[in-house]
Every structure is written in C-alpha cells, then in structure tokens.
Protein backbone atom coordinates (compact mmCIF):
# COMPACT_ATOMS: atom_id res chain seq x y z
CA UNK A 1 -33.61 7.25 -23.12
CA UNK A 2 -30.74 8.90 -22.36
CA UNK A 3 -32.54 12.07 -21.73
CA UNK A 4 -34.30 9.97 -18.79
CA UNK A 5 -30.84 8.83 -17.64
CA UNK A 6 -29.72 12.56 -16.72
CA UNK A 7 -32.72 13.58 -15.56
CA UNK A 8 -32.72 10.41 -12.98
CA UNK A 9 -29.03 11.30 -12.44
CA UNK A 10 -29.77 15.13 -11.88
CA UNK A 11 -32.14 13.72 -9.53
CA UNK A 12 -30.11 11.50 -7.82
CA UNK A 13 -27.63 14.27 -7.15
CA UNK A 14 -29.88 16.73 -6.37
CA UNK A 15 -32.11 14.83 -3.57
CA UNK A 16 -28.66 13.30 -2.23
CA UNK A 17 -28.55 14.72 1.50
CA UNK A 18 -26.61 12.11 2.73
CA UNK A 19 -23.91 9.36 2.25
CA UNK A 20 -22.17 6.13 4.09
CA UNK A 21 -18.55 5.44 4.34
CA UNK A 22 -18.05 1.81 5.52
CA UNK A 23 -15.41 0.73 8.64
CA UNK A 24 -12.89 -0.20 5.55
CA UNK A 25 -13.07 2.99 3.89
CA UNK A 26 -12.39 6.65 3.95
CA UNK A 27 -13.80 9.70 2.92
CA UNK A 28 -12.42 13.34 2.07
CA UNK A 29 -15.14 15.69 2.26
CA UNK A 30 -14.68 18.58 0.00
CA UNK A 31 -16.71 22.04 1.00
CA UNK A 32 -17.13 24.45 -1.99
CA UNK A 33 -13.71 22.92 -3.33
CA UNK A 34 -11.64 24.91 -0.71
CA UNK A 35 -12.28 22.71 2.79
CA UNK A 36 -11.20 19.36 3.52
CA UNK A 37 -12.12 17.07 5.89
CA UNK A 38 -10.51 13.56 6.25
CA UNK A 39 -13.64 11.34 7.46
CA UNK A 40 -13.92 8.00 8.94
CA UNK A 41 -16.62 5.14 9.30
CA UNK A 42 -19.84 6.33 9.79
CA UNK A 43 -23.09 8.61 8.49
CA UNK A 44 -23.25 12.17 7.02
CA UNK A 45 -24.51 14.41 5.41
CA UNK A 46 -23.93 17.18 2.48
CA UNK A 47 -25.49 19.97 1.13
CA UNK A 48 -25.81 19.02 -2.88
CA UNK A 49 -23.98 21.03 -5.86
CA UNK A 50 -21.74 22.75 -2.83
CA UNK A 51 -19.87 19.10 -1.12
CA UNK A 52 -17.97 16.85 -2.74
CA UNK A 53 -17.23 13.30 -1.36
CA UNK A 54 -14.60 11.17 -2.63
CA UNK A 55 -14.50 7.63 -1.34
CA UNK A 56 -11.85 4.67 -1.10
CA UNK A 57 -11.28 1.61 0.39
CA UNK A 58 -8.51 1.37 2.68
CA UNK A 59 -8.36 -2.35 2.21
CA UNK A 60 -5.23 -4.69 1.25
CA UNK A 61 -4.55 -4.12 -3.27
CA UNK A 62 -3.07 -6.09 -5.43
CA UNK A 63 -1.18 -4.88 -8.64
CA UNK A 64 0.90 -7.39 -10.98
CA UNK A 65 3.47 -5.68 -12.93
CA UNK A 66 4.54 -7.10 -16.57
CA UNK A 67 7.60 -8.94 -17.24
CA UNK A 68 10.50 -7.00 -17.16
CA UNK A 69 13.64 -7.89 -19.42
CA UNK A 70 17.32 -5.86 -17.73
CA UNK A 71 20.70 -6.69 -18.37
CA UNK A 72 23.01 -6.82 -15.45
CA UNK A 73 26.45 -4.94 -16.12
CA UNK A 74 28.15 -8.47 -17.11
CA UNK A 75 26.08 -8.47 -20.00
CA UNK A 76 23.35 -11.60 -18.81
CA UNK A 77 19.53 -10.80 -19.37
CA UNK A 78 17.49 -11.46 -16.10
CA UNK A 79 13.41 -11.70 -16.41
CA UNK A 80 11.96 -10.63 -13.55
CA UNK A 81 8.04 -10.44 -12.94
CA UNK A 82 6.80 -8.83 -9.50
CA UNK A 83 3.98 -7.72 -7.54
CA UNK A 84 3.32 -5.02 -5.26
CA UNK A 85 0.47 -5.06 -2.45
CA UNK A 86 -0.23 -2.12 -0.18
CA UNK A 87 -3.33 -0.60 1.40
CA UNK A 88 -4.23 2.79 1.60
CA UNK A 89 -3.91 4.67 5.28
CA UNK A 90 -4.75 8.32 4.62
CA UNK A 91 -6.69 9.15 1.73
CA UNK A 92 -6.40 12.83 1.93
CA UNK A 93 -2.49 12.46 1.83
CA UNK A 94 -2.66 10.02 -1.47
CA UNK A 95 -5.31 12.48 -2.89
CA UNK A 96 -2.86 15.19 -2.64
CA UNK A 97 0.26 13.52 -3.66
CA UNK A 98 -0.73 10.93 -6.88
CA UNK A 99 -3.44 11.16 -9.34
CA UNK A 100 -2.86 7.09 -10.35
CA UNK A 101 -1.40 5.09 -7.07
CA UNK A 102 -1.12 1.59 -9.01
CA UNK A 103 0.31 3.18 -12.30
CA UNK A 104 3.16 5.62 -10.21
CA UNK A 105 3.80 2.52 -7.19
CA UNK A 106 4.13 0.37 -10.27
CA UNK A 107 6.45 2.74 -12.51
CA UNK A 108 8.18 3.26 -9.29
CA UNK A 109 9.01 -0.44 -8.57
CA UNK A 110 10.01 -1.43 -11.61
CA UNK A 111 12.51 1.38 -11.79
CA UNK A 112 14.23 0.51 -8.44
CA UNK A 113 14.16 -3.57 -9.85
CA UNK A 114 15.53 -2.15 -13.31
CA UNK A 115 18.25 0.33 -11.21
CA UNK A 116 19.30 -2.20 -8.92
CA UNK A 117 19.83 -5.20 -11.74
CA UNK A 118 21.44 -2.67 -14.40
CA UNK A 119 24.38 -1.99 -11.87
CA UNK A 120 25.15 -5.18 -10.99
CA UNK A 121 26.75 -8.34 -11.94
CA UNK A 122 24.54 -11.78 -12.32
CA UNK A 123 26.00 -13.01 -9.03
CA UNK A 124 24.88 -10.33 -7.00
CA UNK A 125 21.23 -10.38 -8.46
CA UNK A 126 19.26 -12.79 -6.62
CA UNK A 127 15.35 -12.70 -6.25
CA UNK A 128 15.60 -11.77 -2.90
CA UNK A 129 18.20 -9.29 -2.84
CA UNK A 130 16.69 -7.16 -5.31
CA UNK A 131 12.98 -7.62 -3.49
CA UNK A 132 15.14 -6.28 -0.31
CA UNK A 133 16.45 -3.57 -2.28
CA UNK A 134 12.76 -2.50 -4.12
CA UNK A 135 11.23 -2.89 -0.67
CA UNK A 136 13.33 -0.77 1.03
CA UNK A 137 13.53 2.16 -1.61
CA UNK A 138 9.49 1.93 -1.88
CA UNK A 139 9.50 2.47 2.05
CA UNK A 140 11.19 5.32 1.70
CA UNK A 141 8.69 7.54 0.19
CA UNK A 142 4.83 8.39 1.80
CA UNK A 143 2.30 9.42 0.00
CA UNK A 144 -0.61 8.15 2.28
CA UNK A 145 0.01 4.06 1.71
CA UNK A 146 0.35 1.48 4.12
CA UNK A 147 1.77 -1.80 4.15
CA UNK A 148 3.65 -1.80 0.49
CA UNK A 149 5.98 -4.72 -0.23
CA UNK A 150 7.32 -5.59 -3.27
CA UNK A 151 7.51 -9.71 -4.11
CA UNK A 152 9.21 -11.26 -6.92
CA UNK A 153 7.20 -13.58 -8.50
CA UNK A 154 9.50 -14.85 -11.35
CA UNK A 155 13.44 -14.72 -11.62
CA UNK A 156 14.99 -16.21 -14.93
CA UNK A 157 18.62 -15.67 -16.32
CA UNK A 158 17.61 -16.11 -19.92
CA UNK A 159 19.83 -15.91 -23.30
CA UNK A 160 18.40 -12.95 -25.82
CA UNK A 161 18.02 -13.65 -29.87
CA UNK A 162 17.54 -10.87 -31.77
CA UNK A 163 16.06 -11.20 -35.25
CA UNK A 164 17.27 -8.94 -37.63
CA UNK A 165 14.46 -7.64 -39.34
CA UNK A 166 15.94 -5.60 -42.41
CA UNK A 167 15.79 -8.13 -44.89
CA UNK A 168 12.62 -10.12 -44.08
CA UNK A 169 10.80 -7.50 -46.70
CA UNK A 170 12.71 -8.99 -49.49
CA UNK A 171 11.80 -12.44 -48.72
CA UNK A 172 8.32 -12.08 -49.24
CA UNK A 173 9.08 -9.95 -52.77
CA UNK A 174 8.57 -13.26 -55.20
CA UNK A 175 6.06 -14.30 -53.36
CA UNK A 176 3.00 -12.14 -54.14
CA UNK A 177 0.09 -13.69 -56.52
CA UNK A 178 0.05 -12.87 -60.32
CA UNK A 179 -2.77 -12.19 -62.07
CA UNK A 180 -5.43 -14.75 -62.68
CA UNK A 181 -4.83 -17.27 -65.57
C-alpha cells in the first residue's frame, strides 16, 4: 500500500503544472532554489522537480503562551499568562528571517514580560504596563509580521511554597511490602 501511496504522490508531483494561492494568502515561488518571487492572489503555473512553492495564509493567528511564574526585585511572585496575535504581511521577509514564527514571537514575548517584571518592584507591575512595555519592544523588530500585540490574559501576585524534597525518599523506606506470609 504504501508503495501505491508514492507512486500516486510521484504522480501528483510530477503532473502538477499549476497551483492557486487564495486573496488571504501568499506565495514565494522558488526557481531552481536560487530565484524568488513574492506572489499574490491568483493562478500559476510551475515547471515540476525545478519550482518550488511555499504557501501561507496571511490571515489574523492566535498563539497562547503558558503561565509564566517571575519575581519582581521586591521579592513578590507575579503569574502572568498572555497571548500574542499577529498576521503575516510579507512572507518572503518571514521566510528569510525565522524558521518557527509562533515558537521565536512567543520566546520573544515572554522574555520582554519576564525582563520587564524581574526589574521592577510589585507596584510598578501592573497588567497593563507590562502589555505596554511587551507591545512596544515586539514592535520594534520586523521580520515580515503585521499587526502583533501582546494581551495579558491573567495577572496574579501569588505567595510561592517550596517543598523540600530531600527527605521524602526516607519516608516511604518502612513502607515497602514484605514477603508473603
């Protein structure tokens, strides 16, 4: 079955003249891996085995980032839990510059929400100062997105326990099951 599968797909590829990119994406169209072409909305065609065509949606994203816990420099933990949205505007440019966009926009967030909590006092760390601050170090950079704002989603000042876990081994020592009687 598989066999049939390749064969199909070998098929597919080779007897693929032409391809679609929709009014909400973008194309690049890659001649012989040297020439690009940035393309639009519309109809065209390749020559198989020597063009490659990479396509993406230039529509609105969504990525949820996982709870973060910081301490500010006054020694209170904050949990903070945001989202970034953005859209892509020129695929060529995001192509070129990031191999993940919602892994390195994410990692990139949460280090300017991290930066901006870790050298600050609780008073000075609201939910909408540091989305002020992540939004306008994210603005800063372009690598081919449009649109990205960062939104807080959950702000808690929250008291840390730690359990010490170096003697938990000895409490279960007693407690293992002798032989059968």
């Amino acid at each position: 079955m598989e066999i049939l599968n390749s064969v199909a797909a070998f098929l597919n590829r080779l007897f693929s003249w032409w391809f679609l990119v929709m009014p909400w994406e973008q194309a690049i169209f890659i001649r012989a891996g040297k020439n690009t072409r940035l393309l639009g909305a519309g109809f065209y065609f390749r020559i198989p085995f020597l063009d490659s065509v990479y396509i993406q949606t230039t529509r609105s994203r969504m990525i949820n980032m996982p709870v973060q816990d910081m301490s500010t420099t006054d020694g209170k933990t904050i949990t903070i839990q945001s989202a970034v949205s953005y859209s892509i505007g020129d695929v060529e440019k995001l192509y070129n510059t990031m191999f993940h966009p919602e892994i390195t926009l994410g990692s990139m967030v949460m280090g300017y929400i991290s930066e901006y909590v870790n050298t600050r006092e609780l008073v000075n760390c609201s939910p909408s100062a540091i989305q002020e601050y992540a939004n306008k170090r994210i603005s800063e950079i372009d690598y081919g997105m449009n649109d990205v704002k960062v939104s807080i989603i959950t702000f808690a000042t929250v008291r840390t326990y730690r359990m010490i876990s170096s003697d938990q081994g000895r409490m279960w020592e007693n407690l293992e099951m002798g032989p059968k009687k």
